[in-house]
N, C-alpha and C. Protein backbone atom coordinates (compact mmCIF):
# COMPACT_ATOMS: atom_id res chain seq x y z
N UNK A 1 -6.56 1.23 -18.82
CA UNK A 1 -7.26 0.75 -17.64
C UNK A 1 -7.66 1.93 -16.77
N UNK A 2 -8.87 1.69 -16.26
CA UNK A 2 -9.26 2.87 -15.41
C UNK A 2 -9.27 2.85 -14.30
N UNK A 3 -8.24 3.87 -13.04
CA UNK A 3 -8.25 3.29 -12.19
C UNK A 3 -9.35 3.91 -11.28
N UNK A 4 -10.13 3.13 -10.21
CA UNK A 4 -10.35 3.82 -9.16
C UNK A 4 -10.22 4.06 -8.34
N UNK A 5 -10.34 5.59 -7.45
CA UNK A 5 -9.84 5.74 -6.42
C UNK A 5 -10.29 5.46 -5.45
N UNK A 6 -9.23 5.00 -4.16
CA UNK A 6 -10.11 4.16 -2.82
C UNK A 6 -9.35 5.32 -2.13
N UNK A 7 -9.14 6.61 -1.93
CA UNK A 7 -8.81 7.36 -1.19
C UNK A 7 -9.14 7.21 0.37
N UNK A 8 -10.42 6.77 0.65
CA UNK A 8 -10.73 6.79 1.85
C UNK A 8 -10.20 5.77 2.55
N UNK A 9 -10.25 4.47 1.83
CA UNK A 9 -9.78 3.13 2.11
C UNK A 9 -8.01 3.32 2.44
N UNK A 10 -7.74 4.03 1.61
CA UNK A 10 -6.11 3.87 1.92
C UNK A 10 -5.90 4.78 3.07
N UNK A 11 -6.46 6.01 2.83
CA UNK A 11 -5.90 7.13 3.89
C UNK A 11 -6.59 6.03 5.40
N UNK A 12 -7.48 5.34 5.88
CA UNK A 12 -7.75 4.64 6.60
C UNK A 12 -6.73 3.72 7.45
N UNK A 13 -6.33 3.01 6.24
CA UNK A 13 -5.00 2.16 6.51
C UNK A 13 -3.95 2.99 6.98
N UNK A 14 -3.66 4.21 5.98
CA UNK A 14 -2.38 4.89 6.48
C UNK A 14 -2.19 5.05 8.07
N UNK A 15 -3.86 5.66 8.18
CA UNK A 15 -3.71 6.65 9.64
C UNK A 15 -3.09 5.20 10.91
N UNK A 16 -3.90 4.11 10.68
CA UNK A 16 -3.96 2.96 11.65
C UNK A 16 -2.52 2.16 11.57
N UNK A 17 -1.83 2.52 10.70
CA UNK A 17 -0.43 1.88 10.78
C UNK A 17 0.68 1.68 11.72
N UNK A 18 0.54 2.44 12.16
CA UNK A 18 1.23 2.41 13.61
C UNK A 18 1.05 1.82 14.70
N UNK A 19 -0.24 1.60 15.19
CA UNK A 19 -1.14 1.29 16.16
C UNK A 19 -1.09 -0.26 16.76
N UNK A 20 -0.56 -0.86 16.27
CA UNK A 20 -0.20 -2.21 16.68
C UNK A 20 -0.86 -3.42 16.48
N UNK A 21 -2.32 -3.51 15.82
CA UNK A 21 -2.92 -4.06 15.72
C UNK A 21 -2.65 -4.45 14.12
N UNK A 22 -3.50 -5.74 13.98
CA UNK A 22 -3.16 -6.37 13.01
C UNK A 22 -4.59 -6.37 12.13
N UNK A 23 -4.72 -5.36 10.34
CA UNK A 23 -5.35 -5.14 9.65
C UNK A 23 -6.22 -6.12 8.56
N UNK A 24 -7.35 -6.21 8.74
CA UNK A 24 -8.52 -7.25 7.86
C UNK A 24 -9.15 -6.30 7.20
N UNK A 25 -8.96 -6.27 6.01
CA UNK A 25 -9.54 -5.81 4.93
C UNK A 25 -10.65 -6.87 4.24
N UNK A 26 -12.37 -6.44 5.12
CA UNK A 26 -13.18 -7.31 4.31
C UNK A 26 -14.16 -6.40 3.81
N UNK A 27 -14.99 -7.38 2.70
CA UNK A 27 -15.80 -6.60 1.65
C UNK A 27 -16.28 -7.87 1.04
N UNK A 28 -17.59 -7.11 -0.26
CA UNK A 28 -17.79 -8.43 -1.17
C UNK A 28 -16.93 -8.67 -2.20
N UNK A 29 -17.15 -9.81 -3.13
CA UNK A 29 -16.42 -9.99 -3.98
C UNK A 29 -16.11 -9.27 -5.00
N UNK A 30 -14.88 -9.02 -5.38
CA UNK A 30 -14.47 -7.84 -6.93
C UNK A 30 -14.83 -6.53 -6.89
N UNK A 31 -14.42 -6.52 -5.38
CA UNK A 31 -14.35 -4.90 -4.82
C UNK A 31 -13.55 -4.13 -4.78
N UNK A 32 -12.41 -4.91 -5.15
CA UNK A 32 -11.13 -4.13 -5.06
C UNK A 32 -10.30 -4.17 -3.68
N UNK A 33 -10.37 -5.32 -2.94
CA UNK A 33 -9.32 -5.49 -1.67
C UNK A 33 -8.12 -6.16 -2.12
N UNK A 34 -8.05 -6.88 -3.34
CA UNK A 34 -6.28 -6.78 -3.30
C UNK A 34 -5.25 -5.95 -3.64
N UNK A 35 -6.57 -5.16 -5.13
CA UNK A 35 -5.83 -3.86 -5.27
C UNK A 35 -5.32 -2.69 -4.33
N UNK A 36 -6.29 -2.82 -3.41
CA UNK A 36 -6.06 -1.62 -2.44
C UNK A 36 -4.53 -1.90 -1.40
N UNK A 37 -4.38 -3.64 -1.18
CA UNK A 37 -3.26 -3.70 -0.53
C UNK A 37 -1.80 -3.96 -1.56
N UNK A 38 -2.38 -4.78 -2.59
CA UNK A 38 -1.10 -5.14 -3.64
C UNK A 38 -0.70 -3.97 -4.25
N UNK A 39 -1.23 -3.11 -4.79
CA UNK A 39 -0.81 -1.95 -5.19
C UNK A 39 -0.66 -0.21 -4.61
N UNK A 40 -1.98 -0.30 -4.27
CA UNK A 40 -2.15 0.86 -3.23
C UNK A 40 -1.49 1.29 -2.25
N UNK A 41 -1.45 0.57 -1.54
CA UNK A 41 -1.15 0.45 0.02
C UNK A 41 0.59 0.40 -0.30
N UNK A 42 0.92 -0.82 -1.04
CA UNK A 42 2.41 -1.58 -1.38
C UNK A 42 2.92 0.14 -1.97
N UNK A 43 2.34 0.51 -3.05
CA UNK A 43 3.58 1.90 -3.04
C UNK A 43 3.56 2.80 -2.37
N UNK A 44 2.60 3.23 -1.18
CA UNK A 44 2.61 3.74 -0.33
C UNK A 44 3.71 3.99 0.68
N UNK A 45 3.68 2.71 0.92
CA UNK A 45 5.00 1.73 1.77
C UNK A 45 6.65 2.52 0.90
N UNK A 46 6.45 1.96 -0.13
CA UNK A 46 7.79 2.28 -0.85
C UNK A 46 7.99 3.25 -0.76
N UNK A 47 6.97 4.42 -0.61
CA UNK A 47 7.25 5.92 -1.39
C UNK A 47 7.38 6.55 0.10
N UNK A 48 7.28 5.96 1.36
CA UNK A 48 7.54 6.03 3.15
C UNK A 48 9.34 5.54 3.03
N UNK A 49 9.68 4.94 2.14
CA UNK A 49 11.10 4.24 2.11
C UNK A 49 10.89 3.08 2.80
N UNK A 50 10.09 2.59 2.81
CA UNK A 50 10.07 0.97 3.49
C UNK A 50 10.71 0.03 1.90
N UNK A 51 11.57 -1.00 2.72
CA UNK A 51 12.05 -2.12 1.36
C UNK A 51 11.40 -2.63 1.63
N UNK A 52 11.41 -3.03 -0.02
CA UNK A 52 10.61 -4.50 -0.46
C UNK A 52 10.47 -5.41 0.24
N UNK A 53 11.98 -5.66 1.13
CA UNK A 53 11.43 -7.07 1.53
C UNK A 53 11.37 -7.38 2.92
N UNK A 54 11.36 -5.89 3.57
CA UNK A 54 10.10 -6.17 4.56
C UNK A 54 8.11 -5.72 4.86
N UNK A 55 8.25 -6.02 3.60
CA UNK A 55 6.47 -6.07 2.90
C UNK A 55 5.80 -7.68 2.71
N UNK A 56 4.82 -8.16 3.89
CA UNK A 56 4.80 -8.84 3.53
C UNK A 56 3.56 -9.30 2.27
């Protein structure tokens, strides 16, 4: 599988994480917005030491 990179998309999310506000990831269809949060974003989180199961 080939992946692609959303570098900009994630480093985006990263920077705004803190900030208090609550994140909408929109786009057209089969663009790649679940990947970017189900996987992307999700080991991001892990690899910060956040647990699993406060991810929602």
């Amino acid at each position: 599988m080939n992946e692609i990179k959303r570098d900009t998309y994630l480093q985006r999310l990263i920077d705004k994480k803190e900030n208090g506000l609550i994140k909408v990831i929109t786009g057209i269809k089969r663009y790649g917005k679940s990947y970017l949060l189900f996987y992307l974003y999700h080991d991001y989180l892990i690899s910060q030491g956040i647990n699993e199961d406060q991810i929602l």
